[in-house]
PDB file of N, CA and C in Angstrom:
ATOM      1  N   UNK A   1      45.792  14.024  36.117  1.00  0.00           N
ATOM      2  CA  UNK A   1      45.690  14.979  35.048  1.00  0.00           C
ATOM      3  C   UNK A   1      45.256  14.260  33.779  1.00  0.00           C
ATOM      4  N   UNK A   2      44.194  14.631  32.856  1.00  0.00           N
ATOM      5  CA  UNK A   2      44.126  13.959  31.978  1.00  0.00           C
ATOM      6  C   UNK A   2      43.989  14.709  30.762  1.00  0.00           C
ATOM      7  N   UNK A   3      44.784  14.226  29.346  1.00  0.00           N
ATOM      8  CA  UNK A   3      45.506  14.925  28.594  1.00  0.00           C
ATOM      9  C   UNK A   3      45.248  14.569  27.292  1.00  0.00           C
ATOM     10  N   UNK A   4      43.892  14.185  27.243  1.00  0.00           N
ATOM     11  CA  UNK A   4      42.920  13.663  26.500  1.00  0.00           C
ATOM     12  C   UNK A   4      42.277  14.646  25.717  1.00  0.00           C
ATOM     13  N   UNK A   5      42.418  14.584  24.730  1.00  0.00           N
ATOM     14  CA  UNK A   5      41.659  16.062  23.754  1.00  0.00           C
ATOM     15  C   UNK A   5      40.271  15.473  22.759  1.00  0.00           C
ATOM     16  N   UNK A   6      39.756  15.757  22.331  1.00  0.00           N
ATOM     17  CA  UNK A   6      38.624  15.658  21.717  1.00  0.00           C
ATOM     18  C   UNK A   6      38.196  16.777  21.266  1.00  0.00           C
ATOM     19  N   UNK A   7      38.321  16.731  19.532  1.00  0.00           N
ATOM     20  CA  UNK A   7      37.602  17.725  18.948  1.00  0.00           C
ATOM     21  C   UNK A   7      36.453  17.155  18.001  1.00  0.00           C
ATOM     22  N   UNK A   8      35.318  17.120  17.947  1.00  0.00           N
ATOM     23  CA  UNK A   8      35.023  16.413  16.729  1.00  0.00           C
ATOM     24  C   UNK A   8      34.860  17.094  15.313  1.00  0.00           C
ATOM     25  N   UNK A   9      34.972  18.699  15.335  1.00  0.00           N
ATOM     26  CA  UNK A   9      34.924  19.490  14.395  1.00  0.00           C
ATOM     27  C   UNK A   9      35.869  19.478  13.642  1.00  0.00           C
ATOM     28  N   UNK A  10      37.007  18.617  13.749  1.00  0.00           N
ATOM     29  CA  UNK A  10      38.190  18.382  13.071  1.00  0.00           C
ATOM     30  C   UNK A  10      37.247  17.213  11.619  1.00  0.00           C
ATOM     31  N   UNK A  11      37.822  17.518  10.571  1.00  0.00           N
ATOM     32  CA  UNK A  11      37.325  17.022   9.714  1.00  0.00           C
ATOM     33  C   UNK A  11      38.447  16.208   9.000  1.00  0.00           C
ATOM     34  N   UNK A  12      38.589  15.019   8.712  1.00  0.00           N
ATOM     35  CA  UNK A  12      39.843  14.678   8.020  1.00  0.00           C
ATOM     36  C   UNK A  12      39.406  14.088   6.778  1.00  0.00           C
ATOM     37  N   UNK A  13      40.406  15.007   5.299  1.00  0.00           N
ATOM     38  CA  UNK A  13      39.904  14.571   4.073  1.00  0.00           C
ATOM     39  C   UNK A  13      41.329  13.587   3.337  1.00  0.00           C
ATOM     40  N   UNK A  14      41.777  12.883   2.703  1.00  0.00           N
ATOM     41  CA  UNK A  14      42.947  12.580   2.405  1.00  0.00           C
ATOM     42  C   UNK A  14      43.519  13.617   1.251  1.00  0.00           C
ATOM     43  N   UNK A  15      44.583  13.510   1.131  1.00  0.00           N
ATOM     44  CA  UNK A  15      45.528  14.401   0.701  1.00  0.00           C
ATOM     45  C   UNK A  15      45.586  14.554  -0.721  1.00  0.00           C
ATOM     46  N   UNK A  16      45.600  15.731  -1.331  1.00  0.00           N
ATOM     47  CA  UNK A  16      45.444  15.674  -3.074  1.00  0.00           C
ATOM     48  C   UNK A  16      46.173  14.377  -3.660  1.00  0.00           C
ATOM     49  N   UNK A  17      47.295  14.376  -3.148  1.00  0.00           N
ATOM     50  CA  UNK A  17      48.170  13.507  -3.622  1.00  0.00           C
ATOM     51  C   UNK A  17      47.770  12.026  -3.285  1.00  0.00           C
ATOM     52  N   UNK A  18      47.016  11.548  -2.355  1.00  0.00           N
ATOM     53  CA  UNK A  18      46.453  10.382  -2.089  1.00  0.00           C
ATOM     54  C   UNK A  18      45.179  10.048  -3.105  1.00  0.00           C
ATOM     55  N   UNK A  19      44.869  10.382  -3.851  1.00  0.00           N
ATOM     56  CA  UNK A  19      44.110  10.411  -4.917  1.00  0.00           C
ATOM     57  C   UNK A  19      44.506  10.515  -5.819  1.00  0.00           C
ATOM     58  N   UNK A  20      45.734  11.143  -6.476  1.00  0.00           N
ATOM     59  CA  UNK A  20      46.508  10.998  -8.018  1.00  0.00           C
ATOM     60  C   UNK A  20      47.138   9.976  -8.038  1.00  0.00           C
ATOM     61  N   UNK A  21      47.762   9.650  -6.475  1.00  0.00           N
ATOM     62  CA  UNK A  21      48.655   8.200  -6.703  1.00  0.00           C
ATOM     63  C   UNK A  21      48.535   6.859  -7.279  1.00  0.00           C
ATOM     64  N   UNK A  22      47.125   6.378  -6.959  1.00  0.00           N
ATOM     65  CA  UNK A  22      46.537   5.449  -8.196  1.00  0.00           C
ATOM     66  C   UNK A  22      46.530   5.701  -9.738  1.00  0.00           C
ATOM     67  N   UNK A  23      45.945   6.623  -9.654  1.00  0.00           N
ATOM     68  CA  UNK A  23      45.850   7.393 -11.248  1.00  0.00           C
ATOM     69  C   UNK A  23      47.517   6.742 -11.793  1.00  0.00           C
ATOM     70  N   UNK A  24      48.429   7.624 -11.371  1.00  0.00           N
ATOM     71  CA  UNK A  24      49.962   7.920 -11.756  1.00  0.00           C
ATOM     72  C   UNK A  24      50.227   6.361 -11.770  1.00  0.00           C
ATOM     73  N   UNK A  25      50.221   5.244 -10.764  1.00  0.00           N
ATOM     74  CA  UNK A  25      50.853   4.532 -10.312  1.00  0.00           C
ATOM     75  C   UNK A  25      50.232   3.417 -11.999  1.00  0.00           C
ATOM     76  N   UNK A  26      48.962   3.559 -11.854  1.00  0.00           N
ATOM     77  CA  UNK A  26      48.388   2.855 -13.010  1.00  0.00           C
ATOM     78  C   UNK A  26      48.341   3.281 -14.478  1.00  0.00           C
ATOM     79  N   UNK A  27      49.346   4.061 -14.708  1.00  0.00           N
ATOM     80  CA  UNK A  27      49.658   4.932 -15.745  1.00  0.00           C
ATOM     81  C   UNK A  27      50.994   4.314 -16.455  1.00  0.00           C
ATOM     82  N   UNK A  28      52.273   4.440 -14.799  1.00  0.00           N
ATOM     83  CA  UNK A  28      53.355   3.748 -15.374  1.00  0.00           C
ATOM     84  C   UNK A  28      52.828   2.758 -15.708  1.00  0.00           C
ATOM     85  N   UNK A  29      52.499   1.637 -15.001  1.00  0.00           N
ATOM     86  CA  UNK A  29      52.138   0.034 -15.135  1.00  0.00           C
ATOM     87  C   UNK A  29      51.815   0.294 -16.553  1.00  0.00           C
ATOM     88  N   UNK A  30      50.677   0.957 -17.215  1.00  0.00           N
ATOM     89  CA  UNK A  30      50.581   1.050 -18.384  1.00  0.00           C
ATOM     90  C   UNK A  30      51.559   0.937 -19.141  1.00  0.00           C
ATOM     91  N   UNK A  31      52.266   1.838 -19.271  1.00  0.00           N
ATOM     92  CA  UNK A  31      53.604   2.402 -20.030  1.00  0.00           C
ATOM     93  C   UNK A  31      54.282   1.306 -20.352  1.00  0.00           C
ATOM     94  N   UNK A  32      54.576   0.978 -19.041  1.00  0.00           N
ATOM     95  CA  UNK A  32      55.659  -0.275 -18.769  1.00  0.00           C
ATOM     96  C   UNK A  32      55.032  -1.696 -19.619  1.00  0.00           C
ATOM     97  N   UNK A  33      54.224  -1.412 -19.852  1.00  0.00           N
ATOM     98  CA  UNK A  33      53.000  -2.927 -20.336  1.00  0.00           C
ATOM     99  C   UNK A  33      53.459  -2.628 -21.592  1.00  0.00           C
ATOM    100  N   UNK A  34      53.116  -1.051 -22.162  1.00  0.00           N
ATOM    101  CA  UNK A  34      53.230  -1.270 -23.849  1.00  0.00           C
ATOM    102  C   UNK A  34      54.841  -0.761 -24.058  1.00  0.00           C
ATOM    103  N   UNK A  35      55.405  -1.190 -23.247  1.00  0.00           N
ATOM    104  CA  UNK A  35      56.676  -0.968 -23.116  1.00  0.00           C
ATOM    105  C   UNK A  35      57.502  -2.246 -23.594  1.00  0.00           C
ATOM    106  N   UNK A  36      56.855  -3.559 -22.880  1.00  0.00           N
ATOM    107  CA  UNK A  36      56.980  -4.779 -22.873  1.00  0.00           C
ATOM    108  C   UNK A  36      56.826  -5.077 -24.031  1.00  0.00           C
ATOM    109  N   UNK A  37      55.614  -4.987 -24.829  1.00  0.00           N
ATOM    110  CA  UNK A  37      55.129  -5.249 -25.939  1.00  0.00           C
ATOM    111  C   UNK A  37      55.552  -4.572 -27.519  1.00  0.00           C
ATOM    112  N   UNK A  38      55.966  -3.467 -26.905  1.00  0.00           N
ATOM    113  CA  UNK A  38      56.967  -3.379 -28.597  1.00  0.00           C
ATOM    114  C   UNK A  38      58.228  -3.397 -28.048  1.00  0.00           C
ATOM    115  N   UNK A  39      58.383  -4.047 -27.257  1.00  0.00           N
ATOM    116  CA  UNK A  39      60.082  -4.451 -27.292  1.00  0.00           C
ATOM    117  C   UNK A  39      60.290  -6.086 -27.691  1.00  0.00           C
ATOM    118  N   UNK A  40      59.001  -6.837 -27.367  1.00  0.00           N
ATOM    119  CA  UNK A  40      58.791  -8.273 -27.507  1.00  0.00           C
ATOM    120  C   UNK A  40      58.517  -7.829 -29.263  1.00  0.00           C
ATOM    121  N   UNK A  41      57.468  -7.164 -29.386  1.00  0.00           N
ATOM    122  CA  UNK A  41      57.138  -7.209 -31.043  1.00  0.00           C
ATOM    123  C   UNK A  41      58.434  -6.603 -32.096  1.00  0.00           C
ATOM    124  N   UNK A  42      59.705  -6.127 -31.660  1.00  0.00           N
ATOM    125  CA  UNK A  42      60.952  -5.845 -32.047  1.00  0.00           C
ATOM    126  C   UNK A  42      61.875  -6.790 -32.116  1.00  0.00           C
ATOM    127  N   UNK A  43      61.969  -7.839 -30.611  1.00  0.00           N
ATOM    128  CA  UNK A  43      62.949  -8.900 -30.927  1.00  0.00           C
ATOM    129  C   UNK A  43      62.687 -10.263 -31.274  1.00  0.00           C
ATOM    130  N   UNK A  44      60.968  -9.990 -30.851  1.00  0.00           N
ATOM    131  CA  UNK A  44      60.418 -12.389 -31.061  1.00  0.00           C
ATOM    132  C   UNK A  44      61.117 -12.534 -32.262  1.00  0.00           C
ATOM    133  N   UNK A  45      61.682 -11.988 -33.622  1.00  0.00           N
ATOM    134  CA  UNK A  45      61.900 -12.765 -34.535  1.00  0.00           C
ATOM    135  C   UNK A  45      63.264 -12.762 -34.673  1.00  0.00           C
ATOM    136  N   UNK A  46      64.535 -12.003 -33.865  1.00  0.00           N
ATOM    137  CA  UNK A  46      65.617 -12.604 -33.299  1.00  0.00           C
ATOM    138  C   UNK A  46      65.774 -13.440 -32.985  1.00  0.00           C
ATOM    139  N   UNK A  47      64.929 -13.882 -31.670  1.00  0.00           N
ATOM    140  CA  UNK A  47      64.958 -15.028 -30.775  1.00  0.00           C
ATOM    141  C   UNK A  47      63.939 -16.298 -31.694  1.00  0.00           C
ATOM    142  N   UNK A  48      63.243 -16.412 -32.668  1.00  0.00           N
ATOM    143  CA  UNK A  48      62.565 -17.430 -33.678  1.00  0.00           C
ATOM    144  C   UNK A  48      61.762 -17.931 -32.580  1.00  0.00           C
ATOM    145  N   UNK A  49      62.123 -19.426 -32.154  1.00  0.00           N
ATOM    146  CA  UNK A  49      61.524 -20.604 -31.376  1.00  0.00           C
ATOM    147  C   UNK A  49      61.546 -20.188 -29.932  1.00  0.00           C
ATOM    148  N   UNK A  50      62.798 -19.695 -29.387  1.00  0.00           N
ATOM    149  CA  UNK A  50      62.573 -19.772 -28.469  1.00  0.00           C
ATOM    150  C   UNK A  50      62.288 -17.730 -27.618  1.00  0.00           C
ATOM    151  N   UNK A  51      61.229 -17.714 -27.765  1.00  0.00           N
ATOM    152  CA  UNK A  51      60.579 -16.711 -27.178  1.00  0.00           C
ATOM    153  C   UNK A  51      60.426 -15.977 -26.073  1.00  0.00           C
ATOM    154  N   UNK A  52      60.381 -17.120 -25.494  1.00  0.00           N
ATOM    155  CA  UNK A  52      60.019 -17.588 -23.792  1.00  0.00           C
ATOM    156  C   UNK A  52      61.455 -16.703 -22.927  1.00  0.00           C
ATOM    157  N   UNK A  53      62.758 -17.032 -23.878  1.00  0.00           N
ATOM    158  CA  UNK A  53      63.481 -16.549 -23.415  1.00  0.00           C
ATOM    159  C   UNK A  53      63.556 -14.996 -23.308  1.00  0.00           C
ATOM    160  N   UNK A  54      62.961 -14.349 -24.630  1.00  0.00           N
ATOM    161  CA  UNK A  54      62.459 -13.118 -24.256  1.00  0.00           C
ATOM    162  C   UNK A  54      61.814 -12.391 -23.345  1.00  0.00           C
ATOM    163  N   UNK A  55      60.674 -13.465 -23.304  1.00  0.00           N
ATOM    164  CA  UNK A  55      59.296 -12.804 -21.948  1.00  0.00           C
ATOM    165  C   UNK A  55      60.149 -13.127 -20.647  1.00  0.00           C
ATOM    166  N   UNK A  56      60.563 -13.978 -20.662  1.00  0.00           N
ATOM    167  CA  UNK A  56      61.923 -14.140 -18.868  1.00  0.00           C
ATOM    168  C   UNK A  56      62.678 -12.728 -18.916  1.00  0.00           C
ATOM    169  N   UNK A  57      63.080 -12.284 -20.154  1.00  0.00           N
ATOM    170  CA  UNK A  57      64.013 -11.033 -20.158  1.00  0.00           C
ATOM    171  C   UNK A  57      63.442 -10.360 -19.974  1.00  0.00           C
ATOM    172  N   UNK A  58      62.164  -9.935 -20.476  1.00  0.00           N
ATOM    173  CA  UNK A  58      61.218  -8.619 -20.123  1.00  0.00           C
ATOM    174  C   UNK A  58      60.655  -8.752 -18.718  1.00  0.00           C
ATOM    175  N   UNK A  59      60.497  -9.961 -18.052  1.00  0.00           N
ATOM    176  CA  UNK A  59      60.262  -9.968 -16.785  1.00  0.00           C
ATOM    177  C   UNK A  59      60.830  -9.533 -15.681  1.00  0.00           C
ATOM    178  N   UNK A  60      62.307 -10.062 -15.789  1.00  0.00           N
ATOM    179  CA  UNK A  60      63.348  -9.689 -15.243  1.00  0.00           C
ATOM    180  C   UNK A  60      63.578  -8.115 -15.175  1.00  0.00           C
ATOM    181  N   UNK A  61      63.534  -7.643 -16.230  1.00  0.00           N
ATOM    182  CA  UNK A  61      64.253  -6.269 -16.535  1.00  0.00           C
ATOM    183  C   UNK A  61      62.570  -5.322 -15.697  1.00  0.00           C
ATOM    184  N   UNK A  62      61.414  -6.073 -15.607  1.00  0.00           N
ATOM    185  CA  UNK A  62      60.257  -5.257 -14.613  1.00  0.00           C
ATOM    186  C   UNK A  62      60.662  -5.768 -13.770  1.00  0.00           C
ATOM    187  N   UNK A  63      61.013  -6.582 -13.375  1.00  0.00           N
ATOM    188  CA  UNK A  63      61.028  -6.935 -11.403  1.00  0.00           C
ATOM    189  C   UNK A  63      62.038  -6.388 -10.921  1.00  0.00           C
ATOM    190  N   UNK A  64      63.125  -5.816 -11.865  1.00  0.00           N
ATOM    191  CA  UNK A  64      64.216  -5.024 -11.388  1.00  0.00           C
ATOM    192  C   UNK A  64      64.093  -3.817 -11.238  1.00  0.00           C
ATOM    193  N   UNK A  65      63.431  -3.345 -12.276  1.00  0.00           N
ATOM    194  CA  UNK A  65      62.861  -2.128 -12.080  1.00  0.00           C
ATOM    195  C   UNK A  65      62.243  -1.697 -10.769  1.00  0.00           C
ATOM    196  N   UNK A  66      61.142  -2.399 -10.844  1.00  0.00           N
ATOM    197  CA  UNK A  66      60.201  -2.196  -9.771  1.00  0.00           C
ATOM    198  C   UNK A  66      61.125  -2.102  -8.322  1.00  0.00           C
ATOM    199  N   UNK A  67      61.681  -2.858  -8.564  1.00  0.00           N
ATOM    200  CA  UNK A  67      62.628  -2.765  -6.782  1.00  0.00           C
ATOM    201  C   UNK A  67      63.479  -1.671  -6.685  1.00  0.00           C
ATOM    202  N   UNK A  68      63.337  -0.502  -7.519  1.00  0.00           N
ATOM    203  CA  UNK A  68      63.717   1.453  -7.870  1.00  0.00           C
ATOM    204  C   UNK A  68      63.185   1.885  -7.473  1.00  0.00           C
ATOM    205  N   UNK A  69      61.507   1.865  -7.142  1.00  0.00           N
ATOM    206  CA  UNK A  69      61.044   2.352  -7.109  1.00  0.00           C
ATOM    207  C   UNK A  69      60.294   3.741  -8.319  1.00  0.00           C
ATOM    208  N   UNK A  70      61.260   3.804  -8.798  1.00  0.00           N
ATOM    209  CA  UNK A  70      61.105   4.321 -10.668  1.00  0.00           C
ATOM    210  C   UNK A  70      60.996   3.346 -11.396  1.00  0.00           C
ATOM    211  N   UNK A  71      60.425   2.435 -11.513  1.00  0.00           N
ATOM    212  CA  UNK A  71      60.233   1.495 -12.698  1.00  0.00           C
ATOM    213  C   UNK A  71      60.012   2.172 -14.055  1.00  0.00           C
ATOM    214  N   UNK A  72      59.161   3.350 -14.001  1.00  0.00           N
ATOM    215  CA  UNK A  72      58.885   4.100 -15.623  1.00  0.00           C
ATOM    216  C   UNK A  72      60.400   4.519 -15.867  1.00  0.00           C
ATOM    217  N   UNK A  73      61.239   5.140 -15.089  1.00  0.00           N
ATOM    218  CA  UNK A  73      62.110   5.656 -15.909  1.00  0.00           C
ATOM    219  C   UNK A  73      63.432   4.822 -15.853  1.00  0.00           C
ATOM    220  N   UNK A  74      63.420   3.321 -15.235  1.00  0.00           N
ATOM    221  CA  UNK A  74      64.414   2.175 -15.395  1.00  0.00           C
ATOM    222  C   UNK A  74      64.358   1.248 -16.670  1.00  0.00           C
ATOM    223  N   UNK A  75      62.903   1.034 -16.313  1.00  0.00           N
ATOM    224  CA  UNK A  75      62.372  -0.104 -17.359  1.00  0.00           C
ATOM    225  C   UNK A  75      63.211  -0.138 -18.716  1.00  0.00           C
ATOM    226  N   UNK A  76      62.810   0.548 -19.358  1.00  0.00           N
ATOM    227  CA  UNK A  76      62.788   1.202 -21.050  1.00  0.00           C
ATOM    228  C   UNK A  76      64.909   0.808 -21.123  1.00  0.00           C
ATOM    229  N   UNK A  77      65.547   1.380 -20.526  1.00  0.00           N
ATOM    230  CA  UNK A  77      67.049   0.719 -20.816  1.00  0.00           C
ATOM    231  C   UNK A  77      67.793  -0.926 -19.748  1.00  0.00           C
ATOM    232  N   UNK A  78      66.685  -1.047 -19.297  1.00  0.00           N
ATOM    233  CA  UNK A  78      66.809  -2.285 -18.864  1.00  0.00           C
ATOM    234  C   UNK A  78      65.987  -3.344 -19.514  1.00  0.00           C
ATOM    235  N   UNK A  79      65.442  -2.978 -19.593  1.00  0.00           N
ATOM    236  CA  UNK A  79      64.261  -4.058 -20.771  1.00  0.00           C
ATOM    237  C   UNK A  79      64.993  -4.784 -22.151  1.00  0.00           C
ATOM    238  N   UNK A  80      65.257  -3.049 -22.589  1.00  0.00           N
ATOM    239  CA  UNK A  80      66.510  -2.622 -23.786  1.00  0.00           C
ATOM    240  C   UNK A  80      67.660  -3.800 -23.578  1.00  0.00           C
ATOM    241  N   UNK A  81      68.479  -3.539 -22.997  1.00  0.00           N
ATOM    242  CA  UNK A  81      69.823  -4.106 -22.241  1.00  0.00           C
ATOM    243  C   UNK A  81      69.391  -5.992 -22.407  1.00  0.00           C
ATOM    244  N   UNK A  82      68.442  -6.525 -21.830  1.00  0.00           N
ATOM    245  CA  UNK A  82      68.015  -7.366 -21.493  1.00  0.00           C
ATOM    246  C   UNK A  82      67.753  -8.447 -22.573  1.00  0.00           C
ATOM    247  N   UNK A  83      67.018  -7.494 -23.510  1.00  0.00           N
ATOM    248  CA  UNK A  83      66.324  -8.331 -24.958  1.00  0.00           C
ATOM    249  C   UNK A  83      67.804  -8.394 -25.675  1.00  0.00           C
ATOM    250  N   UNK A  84      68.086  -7.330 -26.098  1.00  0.00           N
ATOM    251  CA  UNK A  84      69.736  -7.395 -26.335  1.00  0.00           C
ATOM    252  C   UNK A  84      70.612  -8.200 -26.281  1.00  0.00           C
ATOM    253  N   UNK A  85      70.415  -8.655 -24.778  1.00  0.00           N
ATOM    254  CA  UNK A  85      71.464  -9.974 -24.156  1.00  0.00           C
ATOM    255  C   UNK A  85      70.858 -11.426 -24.738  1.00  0.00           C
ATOM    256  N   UNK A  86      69.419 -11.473 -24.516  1.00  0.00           N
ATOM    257  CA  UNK A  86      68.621 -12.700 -25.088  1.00  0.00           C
ATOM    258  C   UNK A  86      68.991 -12.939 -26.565  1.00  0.00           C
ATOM    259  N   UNK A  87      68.657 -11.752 -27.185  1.00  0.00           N
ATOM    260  CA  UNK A  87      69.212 -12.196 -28.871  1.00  0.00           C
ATOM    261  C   UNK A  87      70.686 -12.884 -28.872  1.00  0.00           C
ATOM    262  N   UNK A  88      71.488 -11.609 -28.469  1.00  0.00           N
ATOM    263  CA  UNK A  88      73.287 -11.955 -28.655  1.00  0.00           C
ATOM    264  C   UNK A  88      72.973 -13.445 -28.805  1.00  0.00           C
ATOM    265  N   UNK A  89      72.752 -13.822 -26.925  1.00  0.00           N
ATOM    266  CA  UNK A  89      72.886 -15.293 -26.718  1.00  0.00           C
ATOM    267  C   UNK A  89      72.041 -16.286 -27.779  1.00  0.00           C
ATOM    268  N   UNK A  90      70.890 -16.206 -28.170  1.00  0.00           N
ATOM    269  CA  UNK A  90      70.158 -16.847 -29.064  1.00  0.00           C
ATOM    270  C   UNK A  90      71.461 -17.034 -30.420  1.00  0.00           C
ATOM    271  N   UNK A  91      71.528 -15.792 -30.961  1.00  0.00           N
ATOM    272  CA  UNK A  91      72.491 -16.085 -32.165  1.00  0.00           C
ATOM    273  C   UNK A  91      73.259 -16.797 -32.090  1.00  0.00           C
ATOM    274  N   UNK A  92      74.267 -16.690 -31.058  1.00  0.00           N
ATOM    275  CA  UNK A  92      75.726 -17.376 -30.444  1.00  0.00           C
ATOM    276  C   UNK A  92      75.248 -18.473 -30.873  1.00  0.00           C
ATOM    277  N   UNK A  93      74.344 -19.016 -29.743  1.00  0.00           N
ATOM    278  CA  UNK A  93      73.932 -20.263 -29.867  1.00  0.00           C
ATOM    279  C   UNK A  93      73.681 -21.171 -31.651  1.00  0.00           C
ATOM    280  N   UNK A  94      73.088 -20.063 -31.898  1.00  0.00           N
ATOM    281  CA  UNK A  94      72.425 -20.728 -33.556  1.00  0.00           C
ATOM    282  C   UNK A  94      73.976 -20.853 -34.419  1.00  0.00           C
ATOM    283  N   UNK A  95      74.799 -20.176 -33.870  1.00  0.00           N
ATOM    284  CA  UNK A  95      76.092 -20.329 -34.852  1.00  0.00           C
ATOM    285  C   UNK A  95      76.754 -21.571 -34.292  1.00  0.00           C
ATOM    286  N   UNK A  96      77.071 -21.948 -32.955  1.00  0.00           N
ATOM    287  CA  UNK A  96      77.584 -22.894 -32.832  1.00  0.00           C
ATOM    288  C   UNK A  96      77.347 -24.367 -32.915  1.00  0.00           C
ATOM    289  N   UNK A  97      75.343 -24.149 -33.141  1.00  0.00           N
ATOM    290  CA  UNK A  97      75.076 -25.160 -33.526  1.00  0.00           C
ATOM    291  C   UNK A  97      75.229 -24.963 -35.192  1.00  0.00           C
ATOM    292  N   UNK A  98      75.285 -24.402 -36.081  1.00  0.00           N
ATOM    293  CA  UNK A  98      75.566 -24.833 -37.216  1.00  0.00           C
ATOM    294  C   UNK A  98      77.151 -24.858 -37.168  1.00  0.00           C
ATOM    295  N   UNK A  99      77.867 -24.657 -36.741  1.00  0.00           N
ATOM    296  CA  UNK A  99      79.240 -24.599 -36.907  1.00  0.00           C
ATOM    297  C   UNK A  99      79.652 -26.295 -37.449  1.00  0.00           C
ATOM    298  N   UNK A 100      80.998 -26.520 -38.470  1.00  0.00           N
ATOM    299  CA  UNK A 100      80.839 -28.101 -38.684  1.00  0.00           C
ATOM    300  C   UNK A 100      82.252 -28.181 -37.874  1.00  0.00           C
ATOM    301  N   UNK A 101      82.789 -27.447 -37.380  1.00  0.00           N
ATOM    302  CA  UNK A 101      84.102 -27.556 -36.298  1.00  0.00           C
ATOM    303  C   UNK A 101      83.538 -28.582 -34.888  1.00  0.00           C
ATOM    304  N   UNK A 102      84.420 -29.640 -34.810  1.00  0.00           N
ATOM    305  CA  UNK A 102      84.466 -30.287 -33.733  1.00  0.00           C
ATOM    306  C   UNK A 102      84.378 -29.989 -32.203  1.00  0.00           C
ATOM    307  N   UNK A 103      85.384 -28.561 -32.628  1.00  0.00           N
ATOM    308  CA  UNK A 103      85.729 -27.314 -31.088  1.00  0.00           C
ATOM    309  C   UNK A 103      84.144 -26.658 -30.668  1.00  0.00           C
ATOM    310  N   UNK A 104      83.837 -26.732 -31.493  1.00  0.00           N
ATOM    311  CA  UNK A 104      82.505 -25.594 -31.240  1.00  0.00           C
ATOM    312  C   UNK A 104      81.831 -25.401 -30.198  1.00  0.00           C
ATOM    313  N   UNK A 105      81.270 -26.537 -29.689  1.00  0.00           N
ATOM    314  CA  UNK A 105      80.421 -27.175 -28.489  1.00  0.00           C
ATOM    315  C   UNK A 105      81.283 -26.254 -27.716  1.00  0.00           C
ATOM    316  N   UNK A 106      82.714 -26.441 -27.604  1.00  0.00           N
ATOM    317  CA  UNK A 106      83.702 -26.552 -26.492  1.00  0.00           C
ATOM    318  C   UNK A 106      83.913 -24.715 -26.099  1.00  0.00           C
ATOM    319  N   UNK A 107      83.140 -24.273 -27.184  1.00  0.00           N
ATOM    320  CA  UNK A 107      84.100 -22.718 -27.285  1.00  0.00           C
ATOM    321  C   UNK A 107      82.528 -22.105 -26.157  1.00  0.00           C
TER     322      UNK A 107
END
């Protein structure tokens, strides 16, 4: 018995949605880009010298995102959260190095 079909009048087009998905997908990425960038142009002068520690934070807070699968609507309070933590720590730091207490290092 053979159960073999063949039509060739079948026409196959891809799906509306297989065509917006680039569009959309390269839209967040956008977002998320100038997302990056006035959150860096908000805290670089928190963080002064060391910067770098910022762009690690904004990195972090996209690669986390991204593994949501919603990155557009994670990003923006994780990014947030992130730069946040970089400053705190930056300051901390700048106080205990000016501190003239012996303990300081230690605290």
């Amino acid at each position: 018995m053979n159960t073999t079909f063949e039509n060739k009048n079948i026409q196959t087009r891809p799906a509306p949605d297989d065509a917006v998905r680039p569009t959309m997908l390269n839209t967040a990425l956008n977002q998320i880009e100038s997302l990056k960038r006035q959150i860096f142009a908000e805290f670089k002068d928190a963080l002064g010298h060391n910067q770098q520690l910022l762009r690690l934070a904004l990195f972090e807070a996209d690669v986390l995102a991204r593994q949501t699968g919603l990155p557009q609507l994670l990003f923006p309070e994780l990014a947030l959260e992130k730069a946040r933590n970089a400053a705190r720590w930056q300051f901390r730091q700048q106080f205990l190095l000016r501190s003239t207490s012996p303990y300081a290092l230690a605290a």
